[in-house]
N, C-alpha and C. Protein backbone atom coordinates (compact mmCIF):
# COMPACT_ATOMS: atom_id res chain seq x y z
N UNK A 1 19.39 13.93 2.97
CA UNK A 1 18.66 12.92 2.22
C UNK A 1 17.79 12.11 3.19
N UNK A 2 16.57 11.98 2.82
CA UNK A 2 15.40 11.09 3.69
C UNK A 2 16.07 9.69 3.53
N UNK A 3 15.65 8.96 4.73
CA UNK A 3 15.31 7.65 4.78
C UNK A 3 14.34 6.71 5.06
N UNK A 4 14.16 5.97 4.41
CA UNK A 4 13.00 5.06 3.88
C UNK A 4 13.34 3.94 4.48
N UNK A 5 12.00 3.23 5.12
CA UNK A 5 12.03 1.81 5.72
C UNK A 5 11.14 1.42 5.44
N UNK A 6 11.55 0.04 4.70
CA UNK A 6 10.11 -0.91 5.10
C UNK A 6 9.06 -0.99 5.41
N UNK A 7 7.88 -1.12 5.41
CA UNK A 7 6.67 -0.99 6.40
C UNK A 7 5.70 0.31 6.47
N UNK A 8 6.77 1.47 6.27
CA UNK A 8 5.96 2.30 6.95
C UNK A 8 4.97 3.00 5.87
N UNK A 9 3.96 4.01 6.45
CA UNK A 9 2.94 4.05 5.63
C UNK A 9 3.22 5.93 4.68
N UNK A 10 3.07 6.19 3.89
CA UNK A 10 3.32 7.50 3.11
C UNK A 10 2.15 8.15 2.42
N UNK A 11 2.23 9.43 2.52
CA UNK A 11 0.97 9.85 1.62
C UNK A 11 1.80 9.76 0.10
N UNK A 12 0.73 9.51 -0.80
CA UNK A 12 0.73 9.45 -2.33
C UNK A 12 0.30 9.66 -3.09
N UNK A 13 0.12 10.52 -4.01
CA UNK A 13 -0.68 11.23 -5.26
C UNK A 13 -0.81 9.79 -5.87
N UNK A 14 -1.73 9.32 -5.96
CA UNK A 14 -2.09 7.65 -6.94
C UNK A 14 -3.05 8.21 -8.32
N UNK A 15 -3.07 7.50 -9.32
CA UNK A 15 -3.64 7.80 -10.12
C UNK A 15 -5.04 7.25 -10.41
N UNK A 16 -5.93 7.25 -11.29
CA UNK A 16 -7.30 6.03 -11.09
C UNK A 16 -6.72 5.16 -12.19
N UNK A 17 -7.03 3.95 -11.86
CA UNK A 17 -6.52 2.87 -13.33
C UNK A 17 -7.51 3.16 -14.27
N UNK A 18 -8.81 3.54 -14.22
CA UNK A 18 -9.22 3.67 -15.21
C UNK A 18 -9.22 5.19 -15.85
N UNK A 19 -8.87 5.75 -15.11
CA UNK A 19 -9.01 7.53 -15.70
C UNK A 19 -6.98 7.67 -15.16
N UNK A 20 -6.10 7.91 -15.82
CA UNK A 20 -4.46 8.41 -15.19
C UNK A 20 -4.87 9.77 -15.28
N UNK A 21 -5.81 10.43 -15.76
CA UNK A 21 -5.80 11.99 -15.56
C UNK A 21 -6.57 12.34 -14.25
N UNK A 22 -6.93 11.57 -13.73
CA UNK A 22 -7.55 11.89 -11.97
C UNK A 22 -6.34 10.96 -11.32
N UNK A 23 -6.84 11.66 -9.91
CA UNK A 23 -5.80 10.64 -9.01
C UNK A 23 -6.34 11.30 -7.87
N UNK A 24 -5.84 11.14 -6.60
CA UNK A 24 -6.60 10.46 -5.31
C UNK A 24 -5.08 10.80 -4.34
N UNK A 25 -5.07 11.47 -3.38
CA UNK A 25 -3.92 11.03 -1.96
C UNK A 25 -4.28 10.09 -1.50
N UNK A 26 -3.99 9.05 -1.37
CA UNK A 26 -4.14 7.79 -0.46
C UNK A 26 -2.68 7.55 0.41
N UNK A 27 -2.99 6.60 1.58
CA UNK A 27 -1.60 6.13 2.13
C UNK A 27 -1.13 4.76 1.12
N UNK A 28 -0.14 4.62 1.30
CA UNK A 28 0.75 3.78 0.46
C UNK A 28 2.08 2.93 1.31
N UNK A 29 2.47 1.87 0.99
CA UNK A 29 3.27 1.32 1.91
C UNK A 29 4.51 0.94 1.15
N UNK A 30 5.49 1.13 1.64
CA UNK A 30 6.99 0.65 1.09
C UNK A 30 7.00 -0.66 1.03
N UNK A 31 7.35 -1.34 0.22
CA UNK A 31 7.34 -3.18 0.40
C UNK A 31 8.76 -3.01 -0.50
N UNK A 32 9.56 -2.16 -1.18
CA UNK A 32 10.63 -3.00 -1.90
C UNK A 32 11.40 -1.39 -2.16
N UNK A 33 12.80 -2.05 -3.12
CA UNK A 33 13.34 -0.86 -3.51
C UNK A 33 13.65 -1.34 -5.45
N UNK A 34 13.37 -0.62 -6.32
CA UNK A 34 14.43 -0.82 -7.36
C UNK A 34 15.14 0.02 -7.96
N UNK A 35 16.31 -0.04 -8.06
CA UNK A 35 17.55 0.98 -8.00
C UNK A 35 17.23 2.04 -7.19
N UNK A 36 16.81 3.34 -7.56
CA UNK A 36 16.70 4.49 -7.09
C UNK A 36 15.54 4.72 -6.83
N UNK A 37 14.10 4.12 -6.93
CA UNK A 37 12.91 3.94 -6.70
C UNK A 37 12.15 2.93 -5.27
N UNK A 38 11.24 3.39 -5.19
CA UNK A 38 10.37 2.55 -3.74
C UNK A 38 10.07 2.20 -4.76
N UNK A 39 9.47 0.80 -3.97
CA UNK A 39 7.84 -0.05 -4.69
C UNK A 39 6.96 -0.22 -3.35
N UNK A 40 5.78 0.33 -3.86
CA UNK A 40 4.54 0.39 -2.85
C UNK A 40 3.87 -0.49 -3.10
N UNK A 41 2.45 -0.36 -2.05
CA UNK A 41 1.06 -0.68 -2.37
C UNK A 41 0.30 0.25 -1.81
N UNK A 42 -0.68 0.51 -2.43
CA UNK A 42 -1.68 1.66 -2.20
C UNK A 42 -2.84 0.78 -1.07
N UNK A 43 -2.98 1.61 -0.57
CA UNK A 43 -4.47 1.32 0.66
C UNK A 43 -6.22 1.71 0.42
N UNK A 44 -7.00 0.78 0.61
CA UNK A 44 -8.17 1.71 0.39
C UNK A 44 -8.56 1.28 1.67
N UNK A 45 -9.97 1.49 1.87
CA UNK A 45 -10.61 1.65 3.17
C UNK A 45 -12.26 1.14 3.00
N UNK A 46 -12.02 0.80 1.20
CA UNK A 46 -13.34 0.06 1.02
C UNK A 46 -12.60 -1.82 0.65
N UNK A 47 -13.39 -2.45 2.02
CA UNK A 47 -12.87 -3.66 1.34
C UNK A 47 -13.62 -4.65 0.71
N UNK A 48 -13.63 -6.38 0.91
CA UNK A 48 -13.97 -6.79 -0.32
C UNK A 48 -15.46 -6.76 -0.08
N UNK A 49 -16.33 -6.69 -1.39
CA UNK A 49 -17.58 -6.61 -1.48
C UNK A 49 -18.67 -8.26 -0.83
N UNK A 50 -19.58 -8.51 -1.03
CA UNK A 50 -20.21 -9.13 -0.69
C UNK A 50 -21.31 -9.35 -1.65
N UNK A 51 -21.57 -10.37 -2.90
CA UNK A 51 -20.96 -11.19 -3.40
C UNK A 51 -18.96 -10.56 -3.79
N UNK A 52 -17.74 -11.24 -3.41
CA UNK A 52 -16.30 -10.47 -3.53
C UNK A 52 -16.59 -10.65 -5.49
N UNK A 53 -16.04 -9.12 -5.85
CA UNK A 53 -15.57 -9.14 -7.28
C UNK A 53 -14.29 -10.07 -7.20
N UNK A 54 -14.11 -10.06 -8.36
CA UNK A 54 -12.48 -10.75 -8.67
C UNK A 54 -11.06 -10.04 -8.41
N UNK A 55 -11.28 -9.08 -8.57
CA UNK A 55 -10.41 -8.26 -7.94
C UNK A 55 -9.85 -8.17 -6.12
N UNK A 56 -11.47 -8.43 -5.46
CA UNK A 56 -11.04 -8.52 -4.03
C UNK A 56 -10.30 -9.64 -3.48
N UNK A 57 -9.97 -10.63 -4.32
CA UNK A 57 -8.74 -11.59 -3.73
C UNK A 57 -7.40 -11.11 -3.78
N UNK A 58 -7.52 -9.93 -3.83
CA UNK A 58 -5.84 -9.13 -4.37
C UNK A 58 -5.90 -8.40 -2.76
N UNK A 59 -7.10 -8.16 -2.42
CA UNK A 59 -7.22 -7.15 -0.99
C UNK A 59 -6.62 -7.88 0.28
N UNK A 60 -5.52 -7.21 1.11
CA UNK A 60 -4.87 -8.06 2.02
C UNK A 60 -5.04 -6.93 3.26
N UNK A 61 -5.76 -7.41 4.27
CA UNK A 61 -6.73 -6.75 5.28
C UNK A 61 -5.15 -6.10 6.36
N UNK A 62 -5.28 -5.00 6.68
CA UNK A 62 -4.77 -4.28 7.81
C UNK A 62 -5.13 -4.44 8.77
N UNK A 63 -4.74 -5.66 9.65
CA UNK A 63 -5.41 -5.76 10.94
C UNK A 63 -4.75 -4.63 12.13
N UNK A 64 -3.79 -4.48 12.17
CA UNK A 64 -3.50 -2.97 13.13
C UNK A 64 -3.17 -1.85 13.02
N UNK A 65 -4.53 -1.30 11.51
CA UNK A 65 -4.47 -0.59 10.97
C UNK A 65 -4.22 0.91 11.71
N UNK A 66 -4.91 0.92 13.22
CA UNK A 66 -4.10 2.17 14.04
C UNK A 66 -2.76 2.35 14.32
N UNK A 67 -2.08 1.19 14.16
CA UNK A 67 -0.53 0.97 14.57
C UNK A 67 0.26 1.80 13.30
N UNK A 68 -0.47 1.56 12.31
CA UNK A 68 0.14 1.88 11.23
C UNK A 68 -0.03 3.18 10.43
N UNK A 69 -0.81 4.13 11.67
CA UNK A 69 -1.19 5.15 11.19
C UNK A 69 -2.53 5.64 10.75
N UNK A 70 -3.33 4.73 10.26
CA UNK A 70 -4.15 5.09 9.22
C UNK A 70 -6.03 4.91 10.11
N UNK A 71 -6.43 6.02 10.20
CA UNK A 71 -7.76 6.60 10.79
C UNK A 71 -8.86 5.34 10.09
N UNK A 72 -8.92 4.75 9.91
CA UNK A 72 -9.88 3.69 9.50
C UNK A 72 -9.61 2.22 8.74
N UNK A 73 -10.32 1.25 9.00
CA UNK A 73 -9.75 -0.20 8.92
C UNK A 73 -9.76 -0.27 7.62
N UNK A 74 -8.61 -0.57 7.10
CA UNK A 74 -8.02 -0.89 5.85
C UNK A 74 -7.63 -1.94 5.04
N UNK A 75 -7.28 -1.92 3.88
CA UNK A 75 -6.41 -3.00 2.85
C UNK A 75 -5.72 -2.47 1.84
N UNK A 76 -4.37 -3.24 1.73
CA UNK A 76 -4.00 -3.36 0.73
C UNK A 76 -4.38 -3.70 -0.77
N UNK A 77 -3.78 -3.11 -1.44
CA UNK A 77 -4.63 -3.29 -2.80
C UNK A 77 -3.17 -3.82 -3.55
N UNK A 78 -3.12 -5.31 -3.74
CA UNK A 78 -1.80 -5.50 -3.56
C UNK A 78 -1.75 -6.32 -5.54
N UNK A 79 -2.74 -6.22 -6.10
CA UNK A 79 -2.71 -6.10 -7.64
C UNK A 79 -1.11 -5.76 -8.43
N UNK A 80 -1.59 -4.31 -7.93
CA UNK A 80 -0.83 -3.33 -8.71
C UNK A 80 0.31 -2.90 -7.65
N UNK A 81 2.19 -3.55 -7.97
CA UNK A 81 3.01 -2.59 -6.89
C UNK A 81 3.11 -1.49 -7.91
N UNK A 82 3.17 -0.22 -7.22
CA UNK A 82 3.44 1.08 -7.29
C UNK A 82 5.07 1.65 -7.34
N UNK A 83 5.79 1.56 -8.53
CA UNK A 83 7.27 2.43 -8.24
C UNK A 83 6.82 3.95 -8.38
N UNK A 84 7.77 4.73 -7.22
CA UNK A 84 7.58 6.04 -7.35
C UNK A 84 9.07 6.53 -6.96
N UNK A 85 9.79 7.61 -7.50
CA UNK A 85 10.93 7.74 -6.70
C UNK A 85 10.60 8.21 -5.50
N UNK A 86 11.90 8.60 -4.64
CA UNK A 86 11.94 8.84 -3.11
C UNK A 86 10.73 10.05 -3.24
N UNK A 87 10.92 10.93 -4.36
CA UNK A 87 10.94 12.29 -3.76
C UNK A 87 9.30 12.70 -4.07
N UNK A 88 8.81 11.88 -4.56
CA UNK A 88 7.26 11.65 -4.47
C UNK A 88 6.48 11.35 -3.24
N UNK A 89 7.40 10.65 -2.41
CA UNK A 89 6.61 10.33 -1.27
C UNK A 89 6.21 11.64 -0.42
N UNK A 90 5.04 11.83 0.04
CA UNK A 90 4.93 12.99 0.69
C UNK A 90 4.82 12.77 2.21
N UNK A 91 4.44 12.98 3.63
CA UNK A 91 4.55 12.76 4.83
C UNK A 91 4.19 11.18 5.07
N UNK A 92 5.12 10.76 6.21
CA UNK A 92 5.02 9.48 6.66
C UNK A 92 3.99 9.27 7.51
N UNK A 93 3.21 8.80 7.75
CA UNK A 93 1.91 8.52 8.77
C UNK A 93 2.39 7.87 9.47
N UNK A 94 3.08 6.80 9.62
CA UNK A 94 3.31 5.74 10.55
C UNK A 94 3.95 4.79 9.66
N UNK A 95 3.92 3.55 10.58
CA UNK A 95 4.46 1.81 10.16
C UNK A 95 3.87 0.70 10.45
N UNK A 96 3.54 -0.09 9.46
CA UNK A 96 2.75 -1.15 9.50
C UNK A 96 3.65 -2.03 11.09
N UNK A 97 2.41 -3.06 11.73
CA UNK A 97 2.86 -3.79 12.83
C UNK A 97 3.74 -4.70 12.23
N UNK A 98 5.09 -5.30 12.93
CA UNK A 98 5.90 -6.02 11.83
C UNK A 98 5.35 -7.22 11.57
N UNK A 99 4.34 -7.92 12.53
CA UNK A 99 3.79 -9.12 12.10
C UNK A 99 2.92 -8.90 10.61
N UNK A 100 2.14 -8.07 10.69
CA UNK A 100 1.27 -7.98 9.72
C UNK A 100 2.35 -7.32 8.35
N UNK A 101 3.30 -6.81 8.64
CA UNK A 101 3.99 -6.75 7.41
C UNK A 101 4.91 -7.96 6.54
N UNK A 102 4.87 -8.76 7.59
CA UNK A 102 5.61 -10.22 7.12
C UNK A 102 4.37 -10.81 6.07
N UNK A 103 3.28 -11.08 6.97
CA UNK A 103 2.25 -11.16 6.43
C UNK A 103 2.27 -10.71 4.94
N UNK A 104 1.79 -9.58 5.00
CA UNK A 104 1.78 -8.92 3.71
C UNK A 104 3.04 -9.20 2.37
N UNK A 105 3.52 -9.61 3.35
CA UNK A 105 4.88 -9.80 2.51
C UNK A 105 4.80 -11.26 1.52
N UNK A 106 4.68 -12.19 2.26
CA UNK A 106 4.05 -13.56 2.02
C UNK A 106 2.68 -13.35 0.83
N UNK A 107 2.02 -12.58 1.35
CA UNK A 107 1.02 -12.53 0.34
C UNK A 107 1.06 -12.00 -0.82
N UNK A 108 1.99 -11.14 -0.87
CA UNK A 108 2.66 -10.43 -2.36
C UNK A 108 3.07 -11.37 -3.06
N UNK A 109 3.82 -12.17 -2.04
CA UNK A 109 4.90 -13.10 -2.92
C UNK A 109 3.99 -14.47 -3.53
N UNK A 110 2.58 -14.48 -2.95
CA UNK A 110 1.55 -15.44 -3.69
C UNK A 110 1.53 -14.87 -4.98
N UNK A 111 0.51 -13.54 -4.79
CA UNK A 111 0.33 -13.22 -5.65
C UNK A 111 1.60 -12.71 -7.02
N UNK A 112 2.70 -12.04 -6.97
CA UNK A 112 3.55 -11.34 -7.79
C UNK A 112 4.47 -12.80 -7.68
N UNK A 113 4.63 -14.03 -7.26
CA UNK A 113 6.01 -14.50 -7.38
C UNK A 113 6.95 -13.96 -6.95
């Protein structure tokens, strides 16, 4: 049986919110467990726009985004957490830096309570 930590980063079949019949591999990050399930957040690599939509106050920036695996400077897309069971997760890339995962952590808890 795999084990799962905190932080680290996973590939993930994600779906589009506006189309669930497309979907996308993106990396994805463990932030929680419920019962027998992870809870993620998905990553993009486009961040907030310039005038920011409303949506980009949800975007929580990857500052050592090489630490954590991931080939280009990133964010969380921290809107929507993601449950998936274990066995969805597909290869681990790496682990977020633990500062920036505290971080992230704090900022979930703005946003989700």
């Amino acid at each position: 049986m795999a084990h799962f930590d905190f932080g680290e980063v996973y590939w993930i079949e994600k779906s589009f919110d506006d189309d669930p019949e497309q979907s996308k591999l993106r990396p994805a990050i463990i932030v929680g467990k419920e019962n027998d399930d992870l809870i993620l957040v998905a990553t993009t690599t486009q961040g907030p726009e310039d005038p920011p939509k409303p949506y980009d106050q949800f975007k929580f920036p990857i500052l050592n985004w090489r630490k954590a695996g991931l080939t280009e400077p990133s964010w969380c897309l921290c809107l929507v957490l993601i449950e998936l069971p274990k066995e969805a997760l597909q290869k681990c890339i790496g682990k977020m830096d633990e500062r920036d995962y505290e971080i992230l952590l704090d900022f979930l808890e703005t946003v989700h309570g």
